[in-house]
C-alpha atoms as a PDB file:
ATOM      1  CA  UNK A   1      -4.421  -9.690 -10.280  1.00  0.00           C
ATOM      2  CA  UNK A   2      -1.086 -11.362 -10.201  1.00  0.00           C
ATOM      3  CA  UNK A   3       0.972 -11.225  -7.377  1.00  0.00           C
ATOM      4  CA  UNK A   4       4.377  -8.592  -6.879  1.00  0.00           C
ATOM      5  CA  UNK A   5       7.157 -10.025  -5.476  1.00  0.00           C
ATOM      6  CA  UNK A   6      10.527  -7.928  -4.215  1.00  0.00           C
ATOM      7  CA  UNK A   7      13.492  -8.333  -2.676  1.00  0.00           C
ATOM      8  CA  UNK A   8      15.007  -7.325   0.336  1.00  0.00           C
ATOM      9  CA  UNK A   9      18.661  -7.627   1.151  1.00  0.00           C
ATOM     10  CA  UNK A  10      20.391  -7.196   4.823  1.00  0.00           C
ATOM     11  CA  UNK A  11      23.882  -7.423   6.305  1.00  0.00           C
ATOM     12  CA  UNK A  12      24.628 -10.301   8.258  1.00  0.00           C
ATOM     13  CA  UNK A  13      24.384  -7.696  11.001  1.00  0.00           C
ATOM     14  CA  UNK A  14      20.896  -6.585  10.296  1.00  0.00           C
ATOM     15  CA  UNK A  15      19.857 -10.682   9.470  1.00  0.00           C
ATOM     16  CA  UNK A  16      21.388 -11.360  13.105  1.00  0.00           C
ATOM     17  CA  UNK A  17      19.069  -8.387  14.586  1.00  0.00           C
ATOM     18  CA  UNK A  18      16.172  -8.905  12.704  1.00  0.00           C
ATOM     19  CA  UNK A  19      16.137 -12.880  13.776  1.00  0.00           C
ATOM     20  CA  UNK A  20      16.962 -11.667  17.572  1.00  0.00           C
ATOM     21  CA  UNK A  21      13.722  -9.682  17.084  1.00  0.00           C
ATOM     22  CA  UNK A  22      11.899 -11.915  15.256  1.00  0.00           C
ATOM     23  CA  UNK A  23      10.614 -15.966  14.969  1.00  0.00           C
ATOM     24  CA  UNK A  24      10.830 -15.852  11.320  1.00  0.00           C
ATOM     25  CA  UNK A  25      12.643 -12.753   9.412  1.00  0.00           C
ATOM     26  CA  UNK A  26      10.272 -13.418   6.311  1.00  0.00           C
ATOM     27  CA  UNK A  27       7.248 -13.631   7.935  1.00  0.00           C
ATOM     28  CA  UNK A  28       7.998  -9.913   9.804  1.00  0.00           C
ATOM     29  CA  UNK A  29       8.896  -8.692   6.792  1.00  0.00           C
ATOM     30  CA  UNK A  30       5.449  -9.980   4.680  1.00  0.00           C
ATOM     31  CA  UNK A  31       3.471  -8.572   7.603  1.00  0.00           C
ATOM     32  CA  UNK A  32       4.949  -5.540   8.025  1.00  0.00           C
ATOM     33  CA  UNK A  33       4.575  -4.188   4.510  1.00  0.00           C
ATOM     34  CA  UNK A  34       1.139  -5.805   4.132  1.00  0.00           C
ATOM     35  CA  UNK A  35       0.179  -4.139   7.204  1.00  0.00           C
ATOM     36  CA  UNK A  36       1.716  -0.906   5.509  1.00  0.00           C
ATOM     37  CA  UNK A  37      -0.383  -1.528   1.920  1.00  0.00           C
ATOM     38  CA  UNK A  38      -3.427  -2.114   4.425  1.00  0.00           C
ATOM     39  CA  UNK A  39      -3.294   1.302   5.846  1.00  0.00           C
ATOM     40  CA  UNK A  40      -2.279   3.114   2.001  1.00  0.00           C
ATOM     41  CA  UNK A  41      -5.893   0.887   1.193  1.00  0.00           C
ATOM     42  CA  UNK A  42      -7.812   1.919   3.446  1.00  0.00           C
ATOM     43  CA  UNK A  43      -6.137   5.747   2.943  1.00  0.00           C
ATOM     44  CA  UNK A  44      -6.817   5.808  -0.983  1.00  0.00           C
ATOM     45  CA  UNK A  45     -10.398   4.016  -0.428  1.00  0.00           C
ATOM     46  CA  UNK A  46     -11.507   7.045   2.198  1.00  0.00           C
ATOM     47  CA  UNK A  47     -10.027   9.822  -0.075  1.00  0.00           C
ATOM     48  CA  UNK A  48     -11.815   8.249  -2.960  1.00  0.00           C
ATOM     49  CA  UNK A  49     -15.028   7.434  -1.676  1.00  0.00           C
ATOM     50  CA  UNK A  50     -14.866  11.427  -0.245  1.00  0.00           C
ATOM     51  CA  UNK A  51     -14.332  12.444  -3.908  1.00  0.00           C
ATOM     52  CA  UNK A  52     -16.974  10.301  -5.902  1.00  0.00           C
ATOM     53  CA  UNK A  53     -19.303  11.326  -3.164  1.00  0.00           C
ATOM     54  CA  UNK A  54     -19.033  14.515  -3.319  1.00  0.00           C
ATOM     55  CA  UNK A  55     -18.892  14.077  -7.479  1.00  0.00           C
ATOM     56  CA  UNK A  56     -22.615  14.747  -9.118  1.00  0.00           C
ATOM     57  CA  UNK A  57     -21.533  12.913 -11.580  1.00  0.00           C
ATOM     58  CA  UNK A  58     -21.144   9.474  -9.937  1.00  0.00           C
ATOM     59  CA  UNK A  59     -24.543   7.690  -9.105  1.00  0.00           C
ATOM     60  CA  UNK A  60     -23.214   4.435  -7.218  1.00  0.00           C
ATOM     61  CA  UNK A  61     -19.931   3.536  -5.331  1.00  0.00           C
ATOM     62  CA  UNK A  62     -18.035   0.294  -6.168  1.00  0.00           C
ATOM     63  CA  UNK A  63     -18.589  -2.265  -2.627  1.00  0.00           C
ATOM     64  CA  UNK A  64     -15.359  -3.965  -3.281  1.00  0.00           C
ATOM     65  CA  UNK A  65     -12.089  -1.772  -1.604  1.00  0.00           C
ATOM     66  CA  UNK A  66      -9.571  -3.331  -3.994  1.00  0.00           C
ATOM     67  CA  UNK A  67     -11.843  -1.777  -7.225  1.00  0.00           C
ATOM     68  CA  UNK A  68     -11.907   1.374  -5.680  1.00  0.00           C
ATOM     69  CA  UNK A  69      -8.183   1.713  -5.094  1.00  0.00           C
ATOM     70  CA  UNK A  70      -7.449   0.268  -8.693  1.00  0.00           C
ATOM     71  CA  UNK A  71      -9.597   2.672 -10.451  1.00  0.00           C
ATOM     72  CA  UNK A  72      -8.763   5.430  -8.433  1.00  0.00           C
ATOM     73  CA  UNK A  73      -6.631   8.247 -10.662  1.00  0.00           C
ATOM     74  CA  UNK A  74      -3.677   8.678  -7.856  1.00  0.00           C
ATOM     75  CA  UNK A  75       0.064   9.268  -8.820  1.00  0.00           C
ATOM     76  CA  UNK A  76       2.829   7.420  -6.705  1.00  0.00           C
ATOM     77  CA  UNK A  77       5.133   8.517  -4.187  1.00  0.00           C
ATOM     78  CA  UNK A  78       7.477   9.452  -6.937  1.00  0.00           C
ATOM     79  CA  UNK A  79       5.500  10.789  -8.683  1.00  0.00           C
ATOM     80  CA  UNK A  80       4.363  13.433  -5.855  1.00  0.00           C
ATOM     81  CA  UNK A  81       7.904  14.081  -5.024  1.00  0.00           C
ATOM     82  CA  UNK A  82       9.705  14.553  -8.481  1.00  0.00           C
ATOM     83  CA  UNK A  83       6.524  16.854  -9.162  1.00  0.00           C
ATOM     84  CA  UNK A  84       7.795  18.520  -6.068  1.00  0.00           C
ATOM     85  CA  UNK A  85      11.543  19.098  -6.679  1.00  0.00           C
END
């Protein structure tokens, strides 16, 4: 899997309050939307697991979270919300 990388752009107000708040800016920032991704894993994993268990169909349960959440048949954020509006 290759790696996404975006970008985020502040103020100089909002650099000068994130560095108050924090040692390094960057580093925050990576674990704050890691941490974020961690809990939309584990989220999709449970809902998934819940489904192929309770699917007939399916005789065995891939061990490795990342497979699960990459095979899993989910539409995005946008997705939900455009189908919503």
């Amino acid at each position: 899997m290759a790696d996404i990388k975006y970008t985020v752009t502040l103020t100089e107000a909002e650099d000068k309050a994130m560095q108050w708040i924090a040692y390094s800016v960057q580093e925050w920032i990576d674990n704050m939307v890691a941490n974020r991704a961690r809990k939309a894993i584990d989220n999709i994993y449970s809902n998934e697991v819940e489904r192929m268990t309770a699917d007939p169909e399916i005789d065995s349960i891939p061990a490795d979270k990342d497979a699960v959440v990459m095979d899993a048949d989910i539409k995005t954020a946008k997705e939900r919300t455009d189908a919503e509006g």
